[in-house]
C-alpha atoms as a PDB file:
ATOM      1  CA  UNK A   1      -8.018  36.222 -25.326  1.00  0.00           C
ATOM      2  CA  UNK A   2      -4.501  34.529 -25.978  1.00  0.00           C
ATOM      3  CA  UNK A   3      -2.931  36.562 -23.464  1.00  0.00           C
ATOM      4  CA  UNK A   4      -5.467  35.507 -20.960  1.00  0.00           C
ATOM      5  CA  UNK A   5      -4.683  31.580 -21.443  1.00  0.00           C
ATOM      6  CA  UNK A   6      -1.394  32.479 -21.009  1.00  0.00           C
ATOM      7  CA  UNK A   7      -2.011  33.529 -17.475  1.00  0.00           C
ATOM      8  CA  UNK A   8      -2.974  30.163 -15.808  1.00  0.00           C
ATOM      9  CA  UNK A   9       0.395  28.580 -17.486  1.00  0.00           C
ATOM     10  CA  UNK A  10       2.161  31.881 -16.040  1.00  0.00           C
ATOM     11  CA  UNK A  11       0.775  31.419 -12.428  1.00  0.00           C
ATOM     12  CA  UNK A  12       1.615  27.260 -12.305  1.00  0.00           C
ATOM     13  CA  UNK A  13       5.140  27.160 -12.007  1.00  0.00           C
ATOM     14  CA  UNK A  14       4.903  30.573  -9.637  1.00  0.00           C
ATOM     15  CA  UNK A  15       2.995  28.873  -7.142  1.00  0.00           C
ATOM     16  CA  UNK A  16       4.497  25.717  -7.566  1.00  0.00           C
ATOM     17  CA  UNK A  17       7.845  27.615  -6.188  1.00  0.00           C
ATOM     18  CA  UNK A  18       6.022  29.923  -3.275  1.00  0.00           C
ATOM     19  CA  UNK A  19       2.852  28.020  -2.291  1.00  0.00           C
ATOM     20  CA  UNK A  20       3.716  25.007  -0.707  1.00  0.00           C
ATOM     21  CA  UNK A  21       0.027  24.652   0.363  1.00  0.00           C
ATOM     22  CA  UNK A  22      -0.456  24.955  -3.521  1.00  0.00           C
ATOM     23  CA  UNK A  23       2.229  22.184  -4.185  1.00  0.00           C
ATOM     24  CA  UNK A  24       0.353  19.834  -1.620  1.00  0.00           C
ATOM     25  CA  UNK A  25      -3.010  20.059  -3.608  1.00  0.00           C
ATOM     26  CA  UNK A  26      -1.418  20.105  -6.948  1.00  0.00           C
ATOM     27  CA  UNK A  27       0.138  17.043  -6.457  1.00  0.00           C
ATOM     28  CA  UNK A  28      -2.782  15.132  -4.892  1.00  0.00           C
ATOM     29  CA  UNK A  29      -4.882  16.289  -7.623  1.00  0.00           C
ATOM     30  CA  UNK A  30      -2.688  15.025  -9.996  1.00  0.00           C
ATOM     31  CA  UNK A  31      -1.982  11.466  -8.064  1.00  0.00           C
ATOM     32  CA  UNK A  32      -5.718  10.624  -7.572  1.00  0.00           C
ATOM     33  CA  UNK A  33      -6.240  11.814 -11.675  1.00  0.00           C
ATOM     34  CA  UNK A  34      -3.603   9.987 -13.207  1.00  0.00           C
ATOM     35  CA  UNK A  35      -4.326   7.049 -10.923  1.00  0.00           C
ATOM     36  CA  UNK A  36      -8.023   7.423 -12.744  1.00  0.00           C
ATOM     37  CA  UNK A  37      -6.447   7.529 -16.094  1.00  0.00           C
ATOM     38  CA  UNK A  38      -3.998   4.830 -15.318  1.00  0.00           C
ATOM     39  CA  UNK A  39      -7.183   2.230 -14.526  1.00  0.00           C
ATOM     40  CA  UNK A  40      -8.820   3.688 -17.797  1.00  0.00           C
ATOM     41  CA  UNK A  41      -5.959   2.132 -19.789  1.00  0.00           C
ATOM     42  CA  UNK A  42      -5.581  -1.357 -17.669  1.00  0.00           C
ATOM     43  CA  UNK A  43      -9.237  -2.229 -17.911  1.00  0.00           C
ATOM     44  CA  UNK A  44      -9.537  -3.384 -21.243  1.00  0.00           C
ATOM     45  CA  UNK A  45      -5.890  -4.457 -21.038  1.00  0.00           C
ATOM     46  CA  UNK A  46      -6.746  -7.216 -17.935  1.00  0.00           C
ATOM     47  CA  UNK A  47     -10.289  -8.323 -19.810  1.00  0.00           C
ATOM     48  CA  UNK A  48      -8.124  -8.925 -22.813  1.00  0.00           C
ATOM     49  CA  UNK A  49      -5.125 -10.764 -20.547  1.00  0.00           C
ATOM     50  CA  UNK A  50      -7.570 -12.768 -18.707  1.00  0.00           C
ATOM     51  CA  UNK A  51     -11.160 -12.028 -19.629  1.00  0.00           C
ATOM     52  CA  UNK A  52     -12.103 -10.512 -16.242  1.00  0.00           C
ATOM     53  CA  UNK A  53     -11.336 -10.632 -12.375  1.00  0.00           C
ATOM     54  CA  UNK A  54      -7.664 -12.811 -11.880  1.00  0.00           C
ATOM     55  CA  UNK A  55      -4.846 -11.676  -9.562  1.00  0.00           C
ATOM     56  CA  UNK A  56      -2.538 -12.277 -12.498  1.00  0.00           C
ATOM     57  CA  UNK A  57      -3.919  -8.765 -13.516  1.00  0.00           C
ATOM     58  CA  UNK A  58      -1.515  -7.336 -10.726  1.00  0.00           C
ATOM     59  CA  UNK A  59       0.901  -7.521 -13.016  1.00  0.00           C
ATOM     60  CA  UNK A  60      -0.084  -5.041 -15.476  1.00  0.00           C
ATOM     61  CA  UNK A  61      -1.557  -2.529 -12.493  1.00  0.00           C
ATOM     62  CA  UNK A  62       2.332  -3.191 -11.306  1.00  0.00           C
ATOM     63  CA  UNK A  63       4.190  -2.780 -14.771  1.00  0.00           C
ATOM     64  CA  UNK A  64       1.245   0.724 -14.807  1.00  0.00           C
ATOM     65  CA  UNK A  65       1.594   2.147 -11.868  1.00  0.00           C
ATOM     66  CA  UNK A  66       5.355   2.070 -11.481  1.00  0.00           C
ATOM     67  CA  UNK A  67       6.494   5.303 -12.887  1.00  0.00           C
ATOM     68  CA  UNK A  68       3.972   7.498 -10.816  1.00  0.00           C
ATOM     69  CA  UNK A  69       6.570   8.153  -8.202  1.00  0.00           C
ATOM     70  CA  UNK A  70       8.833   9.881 -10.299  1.00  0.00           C
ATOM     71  CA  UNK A  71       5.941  12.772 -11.382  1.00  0.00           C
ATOM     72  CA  UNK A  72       5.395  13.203  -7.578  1.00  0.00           C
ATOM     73  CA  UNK A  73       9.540  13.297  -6.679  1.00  0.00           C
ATOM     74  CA  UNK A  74       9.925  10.024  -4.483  1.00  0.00           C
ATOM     75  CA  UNK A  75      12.241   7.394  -4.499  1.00  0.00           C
ATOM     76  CA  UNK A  76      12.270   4.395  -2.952  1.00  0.00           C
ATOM     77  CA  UNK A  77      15.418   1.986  -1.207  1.00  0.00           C
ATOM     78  CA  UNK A  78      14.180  -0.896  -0.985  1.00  0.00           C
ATOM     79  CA  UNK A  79      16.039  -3.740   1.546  1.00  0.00           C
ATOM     80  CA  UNK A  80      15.288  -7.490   2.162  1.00  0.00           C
ATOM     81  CA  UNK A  81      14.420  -8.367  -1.081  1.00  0.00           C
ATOM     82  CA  UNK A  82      15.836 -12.377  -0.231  1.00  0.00           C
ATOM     83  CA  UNK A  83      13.027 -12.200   2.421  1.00  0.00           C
ATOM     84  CA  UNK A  84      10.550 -12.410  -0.494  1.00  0.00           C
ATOM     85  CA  UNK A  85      12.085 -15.391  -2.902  1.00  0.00           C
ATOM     86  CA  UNK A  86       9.380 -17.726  -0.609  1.00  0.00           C
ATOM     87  CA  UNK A  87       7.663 -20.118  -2.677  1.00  0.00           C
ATOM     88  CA  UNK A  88       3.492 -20.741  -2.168  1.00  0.00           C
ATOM     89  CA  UNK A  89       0.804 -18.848  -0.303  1.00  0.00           C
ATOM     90  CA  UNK A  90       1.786 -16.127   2.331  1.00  0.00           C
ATOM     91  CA  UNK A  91       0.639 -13.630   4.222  1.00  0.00           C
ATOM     92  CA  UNK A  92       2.290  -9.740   3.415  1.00  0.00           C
ATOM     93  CA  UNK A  93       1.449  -7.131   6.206  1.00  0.00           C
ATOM     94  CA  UNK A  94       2.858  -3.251   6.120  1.00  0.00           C
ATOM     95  CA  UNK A  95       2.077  -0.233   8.413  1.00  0.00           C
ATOM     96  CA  UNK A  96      -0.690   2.155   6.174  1.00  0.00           C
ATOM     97  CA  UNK A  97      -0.005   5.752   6.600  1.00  0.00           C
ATOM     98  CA  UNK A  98      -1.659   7.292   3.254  1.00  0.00           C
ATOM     99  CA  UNK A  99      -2.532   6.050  -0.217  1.00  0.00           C
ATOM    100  CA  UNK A 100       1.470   6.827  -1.510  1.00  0.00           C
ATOM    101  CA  UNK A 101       1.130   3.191   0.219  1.00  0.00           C
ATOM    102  CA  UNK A 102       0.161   1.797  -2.989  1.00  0.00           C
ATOM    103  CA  UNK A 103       3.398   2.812  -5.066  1.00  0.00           C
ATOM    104  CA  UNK A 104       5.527   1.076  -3.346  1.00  0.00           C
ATOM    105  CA  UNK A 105       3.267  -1.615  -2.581  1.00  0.00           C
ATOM    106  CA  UNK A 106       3.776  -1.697  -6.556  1.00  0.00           C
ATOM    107  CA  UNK A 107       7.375  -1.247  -6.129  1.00  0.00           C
ATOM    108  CA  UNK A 108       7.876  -4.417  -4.532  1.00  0.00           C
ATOM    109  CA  UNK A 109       4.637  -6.423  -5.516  1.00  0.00           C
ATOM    110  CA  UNK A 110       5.611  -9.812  -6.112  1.00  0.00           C
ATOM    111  CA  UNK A 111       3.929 -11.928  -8.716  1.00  0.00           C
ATOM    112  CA  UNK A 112       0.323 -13.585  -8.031  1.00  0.00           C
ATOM    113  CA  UNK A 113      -0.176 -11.150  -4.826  1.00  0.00           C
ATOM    114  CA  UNK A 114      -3.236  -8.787  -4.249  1.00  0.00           C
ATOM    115  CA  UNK A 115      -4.579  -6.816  -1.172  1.00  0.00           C
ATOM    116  CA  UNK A 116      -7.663  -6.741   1.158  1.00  0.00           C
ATOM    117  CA  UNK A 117      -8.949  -3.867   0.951  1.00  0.00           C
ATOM    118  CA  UNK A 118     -11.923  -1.953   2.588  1.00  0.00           C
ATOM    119  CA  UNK A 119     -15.610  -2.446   0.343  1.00  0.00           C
ATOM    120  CA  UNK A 120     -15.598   1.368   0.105  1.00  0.00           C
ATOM    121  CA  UNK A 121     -12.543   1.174  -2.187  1.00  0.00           C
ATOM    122  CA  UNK A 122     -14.823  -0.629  -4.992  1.00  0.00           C
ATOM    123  CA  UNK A 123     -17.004   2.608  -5.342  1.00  0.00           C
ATOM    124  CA  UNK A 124     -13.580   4.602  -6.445  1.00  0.00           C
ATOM    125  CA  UNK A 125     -15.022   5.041 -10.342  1.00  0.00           C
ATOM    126  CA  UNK A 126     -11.976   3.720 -12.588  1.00  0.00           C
ATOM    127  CA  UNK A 127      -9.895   2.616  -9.793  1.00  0.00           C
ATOM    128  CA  UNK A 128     -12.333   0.647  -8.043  1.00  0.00           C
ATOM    129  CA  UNK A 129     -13.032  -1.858 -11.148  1.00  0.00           C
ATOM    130  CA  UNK A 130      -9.176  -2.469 -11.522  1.00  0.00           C
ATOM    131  CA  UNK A 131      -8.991  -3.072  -7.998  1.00  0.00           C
ATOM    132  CA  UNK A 132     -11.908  -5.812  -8.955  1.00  0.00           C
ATOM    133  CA  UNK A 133     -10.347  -6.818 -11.785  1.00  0.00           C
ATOM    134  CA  UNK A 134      -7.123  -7.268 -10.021  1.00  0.00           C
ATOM    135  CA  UNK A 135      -8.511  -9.707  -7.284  1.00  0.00           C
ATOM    136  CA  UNK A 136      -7.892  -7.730  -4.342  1.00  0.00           C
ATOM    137  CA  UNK A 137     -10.346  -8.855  -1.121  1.00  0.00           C
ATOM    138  CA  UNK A 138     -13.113  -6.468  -0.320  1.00  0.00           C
ATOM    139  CA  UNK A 139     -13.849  -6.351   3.373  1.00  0.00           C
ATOM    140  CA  UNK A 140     -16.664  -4.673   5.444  1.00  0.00           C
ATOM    141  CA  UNK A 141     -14.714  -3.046   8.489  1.00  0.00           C
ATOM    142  CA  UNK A 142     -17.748  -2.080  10.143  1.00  0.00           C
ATOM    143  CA  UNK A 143     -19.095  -5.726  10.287  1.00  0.00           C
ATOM    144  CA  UNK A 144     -16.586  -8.056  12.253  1.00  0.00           C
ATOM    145  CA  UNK A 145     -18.712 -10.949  11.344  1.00  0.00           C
ATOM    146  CA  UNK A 146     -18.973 -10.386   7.475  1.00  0.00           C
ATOM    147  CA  UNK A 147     -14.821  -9.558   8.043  1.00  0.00           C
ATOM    148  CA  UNK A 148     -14.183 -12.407   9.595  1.00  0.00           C
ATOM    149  CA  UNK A 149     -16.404 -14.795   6.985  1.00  0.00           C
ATOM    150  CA  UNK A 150     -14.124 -12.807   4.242  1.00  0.00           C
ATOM    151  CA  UNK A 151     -10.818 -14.074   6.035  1.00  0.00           C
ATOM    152  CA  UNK A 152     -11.790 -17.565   6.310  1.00  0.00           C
ATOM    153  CA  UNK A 153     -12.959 -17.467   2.435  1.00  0.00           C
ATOM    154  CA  UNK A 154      -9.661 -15.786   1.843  1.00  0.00           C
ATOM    155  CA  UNK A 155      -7.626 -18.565   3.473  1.00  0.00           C
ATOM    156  CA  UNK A 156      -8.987 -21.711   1.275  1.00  0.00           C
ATOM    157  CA  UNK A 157      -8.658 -19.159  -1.348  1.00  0.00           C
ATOM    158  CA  UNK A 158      -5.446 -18.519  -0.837  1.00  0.00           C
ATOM    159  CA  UNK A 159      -4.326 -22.333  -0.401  1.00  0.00           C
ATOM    160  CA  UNK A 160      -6.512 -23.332  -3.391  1.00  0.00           C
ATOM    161  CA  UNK A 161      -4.886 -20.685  -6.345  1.00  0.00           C
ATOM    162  CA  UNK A 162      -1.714 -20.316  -4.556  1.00  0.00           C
ATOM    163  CA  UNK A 163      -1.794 -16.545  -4.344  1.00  0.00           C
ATOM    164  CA  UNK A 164      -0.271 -14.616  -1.707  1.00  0.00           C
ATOM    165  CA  UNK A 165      -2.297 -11.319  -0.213  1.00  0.00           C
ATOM    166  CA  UNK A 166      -1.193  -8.260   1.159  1.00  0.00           C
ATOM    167  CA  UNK A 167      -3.283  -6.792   4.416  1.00  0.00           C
ATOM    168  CA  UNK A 168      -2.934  -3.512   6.522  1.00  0.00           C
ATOM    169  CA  UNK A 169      -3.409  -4.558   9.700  1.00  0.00           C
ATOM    170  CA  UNK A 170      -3.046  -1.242  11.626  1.00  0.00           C
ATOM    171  CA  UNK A 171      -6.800  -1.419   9.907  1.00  0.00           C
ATOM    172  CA  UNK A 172      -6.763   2.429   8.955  1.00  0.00           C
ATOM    173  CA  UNK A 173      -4.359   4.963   7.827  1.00  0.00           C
ATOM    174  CA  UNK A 174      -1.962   6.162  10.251  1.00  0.00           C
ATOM    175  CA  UNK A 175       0.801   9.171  10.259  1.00  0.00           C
ATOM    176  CA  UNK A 176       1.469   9.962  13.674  1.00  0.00           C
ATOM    177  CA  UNK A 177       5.000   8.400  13.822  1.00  0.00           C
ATOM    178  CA  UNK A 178       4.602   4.720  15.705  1.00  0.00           C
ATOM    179  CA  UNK A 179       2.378   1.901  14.748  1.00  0.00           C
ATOM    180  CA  UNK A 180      -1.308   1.382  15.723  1.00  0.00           C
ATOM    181  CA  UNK A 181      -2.314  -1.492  17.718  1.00  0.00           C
ATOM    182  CA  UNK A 182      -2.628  -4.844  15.487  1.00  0.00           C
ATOM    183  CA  UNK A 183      -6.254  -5.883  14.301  1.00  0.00           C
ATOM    184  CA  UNK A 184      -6.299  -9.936  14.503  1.00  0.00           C
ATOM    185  CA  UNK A 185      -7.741 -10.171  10.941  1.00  0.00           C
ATOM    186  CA  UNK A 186      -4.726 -10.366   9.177  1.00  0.00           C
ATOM    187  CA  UNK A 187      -2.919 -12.875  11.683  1.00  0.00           C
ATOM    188  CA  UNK A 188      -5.943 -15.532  11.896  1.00  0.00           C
ATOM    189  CA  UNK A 189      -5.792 -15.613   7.749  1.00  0.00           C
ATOM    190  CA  UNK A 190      -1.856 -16.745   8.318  1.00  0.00           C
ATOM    191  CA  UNK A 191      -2.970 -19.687  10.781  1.00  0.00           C
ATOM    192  CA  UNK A 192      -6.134 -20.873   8.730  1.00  0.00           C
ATOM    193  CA  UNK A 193      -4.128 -21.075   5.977  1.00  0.00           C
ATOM    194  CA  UNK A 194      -0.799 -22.157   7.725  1.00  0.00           C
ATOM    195  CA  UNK A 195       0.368 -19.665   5.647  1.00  0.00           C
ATOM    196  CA  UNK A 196       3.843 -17.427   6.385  1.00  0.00           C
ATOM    197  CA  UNK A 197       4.032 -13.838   7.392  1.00  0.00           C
ATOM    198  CA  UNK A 198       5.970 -11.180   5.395  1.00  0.00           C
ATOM    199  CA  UNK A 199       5.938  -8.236   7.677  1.00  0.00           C
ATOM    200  CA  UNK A 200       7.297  -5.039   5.343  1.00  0.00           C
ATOM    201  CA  UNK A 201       7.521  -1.723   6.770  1.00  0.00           C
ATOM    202  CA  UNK A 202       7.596   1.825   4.962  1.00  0.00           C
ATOM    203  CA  UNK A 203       9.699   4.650   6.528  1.00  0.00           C
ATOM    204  CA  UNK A 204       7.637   7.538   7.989  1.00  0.00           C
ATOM    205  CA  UNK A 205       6.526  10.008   5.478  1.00  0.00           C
ATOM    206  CA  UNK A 206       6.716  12.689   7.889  1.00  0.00           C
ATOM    207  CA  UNK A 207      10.048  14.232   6.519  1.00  0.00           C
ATOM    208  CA  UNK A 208       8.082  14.681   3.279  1.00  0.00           C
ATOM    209  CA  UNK A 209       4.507  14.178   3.226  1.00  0.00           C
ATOM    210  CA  UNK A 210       2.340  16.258   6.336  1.00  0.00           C
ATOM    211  CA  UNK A 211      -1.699  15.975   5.689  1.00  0.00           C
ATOM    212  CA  UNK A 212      -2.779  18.786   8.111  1.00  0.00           C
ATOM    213  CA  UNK A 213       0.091  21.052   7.645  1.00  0.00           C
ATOM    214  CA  UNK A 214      -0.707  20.958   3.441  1.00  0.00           C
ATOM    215  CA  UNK A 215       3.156  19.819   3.030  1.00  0.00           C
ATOM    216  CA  UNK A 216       4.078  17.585   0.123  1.00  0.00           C
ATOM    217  CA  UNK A 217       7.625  17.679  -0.788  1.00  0.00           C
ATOM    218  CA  UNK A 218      10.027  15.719  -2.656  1.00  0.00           C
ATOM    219  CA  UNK A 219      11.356  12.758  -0.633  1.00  0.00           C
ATOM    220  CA  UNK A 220      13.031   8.769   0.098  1.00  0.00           C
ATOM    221  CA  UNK A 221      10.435   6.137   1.409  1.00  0.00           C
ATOM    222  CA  UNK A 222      12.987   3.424   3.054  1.00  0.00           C
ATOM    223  CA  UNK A 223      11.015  -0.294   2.206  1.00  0.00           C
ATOM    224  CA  UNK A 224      12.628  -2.830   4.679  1.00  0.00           C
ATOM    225  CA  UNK A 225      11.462  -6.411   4.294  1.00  0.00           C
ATOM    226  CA  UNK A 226      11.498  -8.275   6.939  1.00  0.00           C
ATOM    227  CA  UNK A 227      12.505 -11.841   7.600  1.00  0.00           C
ATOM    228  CA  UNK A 228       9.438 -14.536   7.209  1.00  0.00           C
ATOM    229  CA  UNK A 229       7.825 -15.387  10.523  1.00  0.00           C
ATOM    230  CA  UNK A 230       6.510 -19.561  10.543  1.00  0.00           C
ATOM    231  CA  UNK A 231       3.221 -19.919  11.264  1.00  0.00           C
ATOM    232  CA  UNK A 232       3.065 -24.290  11.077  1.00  0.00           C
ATOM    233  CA  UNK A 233       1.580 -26.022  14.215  1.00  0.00           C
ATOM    234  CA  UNK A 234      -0.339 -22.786  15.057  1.00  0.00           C
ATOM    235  CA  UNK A 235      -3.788 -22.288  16.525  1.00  0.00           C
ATOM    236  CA  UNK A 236      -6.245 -19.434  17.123  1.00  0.00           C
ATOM    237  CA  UNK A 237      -5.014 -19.486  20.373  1.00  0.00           C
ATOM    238  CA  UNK A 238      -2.206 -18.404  19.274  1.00  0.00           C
ATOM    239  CA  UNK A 239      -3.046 -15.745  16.919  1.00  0.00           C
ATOM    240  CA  UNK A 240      -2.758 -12.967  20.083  1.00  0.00           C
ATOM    241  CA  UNK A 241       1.093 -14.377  20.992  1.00  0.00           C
ATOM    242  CA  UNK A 242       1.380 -14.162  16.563  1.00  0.00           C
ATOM    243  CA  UNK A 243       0.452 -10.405  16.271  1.00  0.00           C
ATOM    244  CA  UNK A 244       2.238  -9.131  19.416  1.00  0.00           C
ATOM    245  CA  UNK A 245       5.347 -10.898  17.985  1.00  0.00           C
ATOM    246  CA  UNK A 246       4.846  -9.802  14.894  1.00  0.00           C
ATOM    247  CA  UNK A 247       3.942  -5.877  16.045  1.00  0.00           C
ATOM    248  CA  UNK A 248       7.208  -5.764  18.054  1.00  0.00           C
ATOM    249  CA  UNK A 249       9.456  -6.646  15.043  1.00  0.00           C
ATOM    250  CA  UNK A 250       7.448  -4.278  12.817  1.00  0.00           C
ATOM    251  CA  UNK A 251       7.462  -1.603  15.271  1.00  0.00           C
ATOM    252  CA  UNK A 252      11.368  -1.500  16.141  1.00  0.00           C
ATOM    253  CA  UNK A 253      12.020  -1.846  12.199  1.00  0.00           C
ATOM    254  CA  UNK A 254       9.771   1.429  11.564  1.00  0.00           C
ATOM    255  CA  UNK A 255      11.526   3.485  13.991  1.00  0.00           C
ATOM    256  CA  UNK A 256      15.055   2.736  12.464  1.00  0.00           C
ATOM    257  CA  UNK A 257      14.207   2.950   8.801  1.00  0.00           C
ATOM    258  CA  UNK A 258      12.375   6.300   9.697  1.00  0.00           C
ATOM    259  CA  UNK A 259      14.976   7.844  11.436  1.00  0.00           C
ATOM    260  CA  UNK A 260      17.746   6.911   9.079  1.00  0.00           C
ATOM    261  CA  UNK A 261      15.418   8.345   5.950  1.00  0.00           C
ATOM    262  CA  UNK A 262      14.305  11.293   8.662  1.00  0.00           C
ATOM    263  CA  UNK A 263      17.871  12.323   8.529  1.00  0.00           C
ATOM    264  CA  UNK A 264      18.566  12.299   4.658  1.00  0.00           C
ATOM    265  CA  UNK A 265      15.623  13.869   3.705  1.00  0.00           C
ATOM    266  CA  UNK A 266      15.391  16.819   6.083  1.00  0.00           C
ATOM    267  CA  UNK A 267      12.604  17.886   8.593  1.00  0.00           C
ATOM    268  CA  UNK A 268       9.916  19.509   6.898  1.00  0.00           C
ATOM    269  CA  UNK A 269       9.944  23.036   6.980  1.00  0.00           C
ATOM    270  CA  UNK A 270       6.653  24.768   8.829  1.00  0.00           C
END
């Protein structure tokens, strides 16, 4: 019987080297279990902090969730960091190409920040309550009228507790190498609230991280933060003019980062 517990622990670390199929599902296993775990342990800490939902919680998810990336072998370089020293309410927006987004979302998270995130994230057991607990804005994609009754709440509260949120608005994940087409949401939140935009963008994955070809390797994520765009004096008629503007910048920012980080890290190997 001894010798037979023996074989699982004998059979890990030889398919960790020959199965990279077996790497890929090892190590989302273990990123969606510690994640769990992680939540189990900042639940009671953010009722103690603050006695229940307060986007000053963010800050022990952050201080949490930080050291994940070194059990799954990223690293992140991080550039623009003076673009974030902006005092009051603004408006952060990335490109979303998996959930890695979240760690270095965490990487860079600054202080009384949360997300808006899709309502099917609240039914995520463990993770889903932190999320609660951590303020983040629970939208209803499939209803543009409940979404767009969100964003307007989201704007007075933003302006009223001074918090700052972070939105996705490619809308849905995306790893096909370019950026999706802007949803408005994200850009008529900025001009209700006369708020700034932050527009961040995360190198492609693609050197590292494939979803269909089962390939998970160890790799750099490039975080470039981009200068603040102004948003003052602006109308909804302006929101279209806002998001092109702000897709452009995005856009030629993601292809540079992700060919400079495309060529330290290596293709990955098929």
């Amino acid at each position: 019987m001894d010798v037979l517990w023996m074989v699982p622990l004998l059979l890990l670390p030889l398919l960790m080297w020959t199965s990279s199929t077996f790497v890929f599902y090892f190590k989302k296993c273990f990123y969606v279990a510690w994640m769990m775990c992680l939540a189990m342990i900042a639940i009671p800490l953010c009722i103690l902090k603050s006695g229940g939902r307060d986007v000053e919680n963010m800050r022990i998810i952050r201080s949490l969730v930080r050291h994940v990336k070194y059990f799954l072998g990223l690293r992140f370089e991080v550039s623009g960091w003076e673009h974030l020293q902006t005092e009051g309410p603004y408006v952060i927006i990335s490109n979303h190409q998996s959930s890695l987004d979240v760690l270095g979302l965490m990487e860079i998270l600054p202080d009384r920040c949360t997300m808006i995130a899709k309502k099917e994230l609240i039914y995520a057991g463990t993770v889903g309550i932190i999320c609660w607990l951590g303020g983040i804005v629970f939208i209803n994609r499939k209803k543009t009228s409940d979404a767009k009754s969100v964003m307007a709440d989201a704007a007075k509260t933003m302006l009223d507790d001074q918090i700052r949120l972070w939105v996705f608005p490619e809308g849905t994940r995306n790893q096909r190498g370019d950026l999706l087409p802007f949803k408005k949401g994200a850009f008529h939140l900025a001009v209700q609230a006369q708020a700034p935009i932050i527009p961040i963008v995360f190198s492609s994955y693609s050197s590292f991280y494939l979803r269909k070809e089962k390939q998970f390797k160890s790799g750099t994520i490039r975080l470039k933060i981009l200068p603040k765009i102004e948003t003052k004096g602006m109308t909804s008629e302006d929101v279209t003019s806002l998001s092109d503007k702000s897709f452009n910048v995005m856009r030629s920012a993601f292809l540079d980062v992700s060919d400079a980080v495309t060529q330290s890290n290596g293709p990955v190997c098929h």
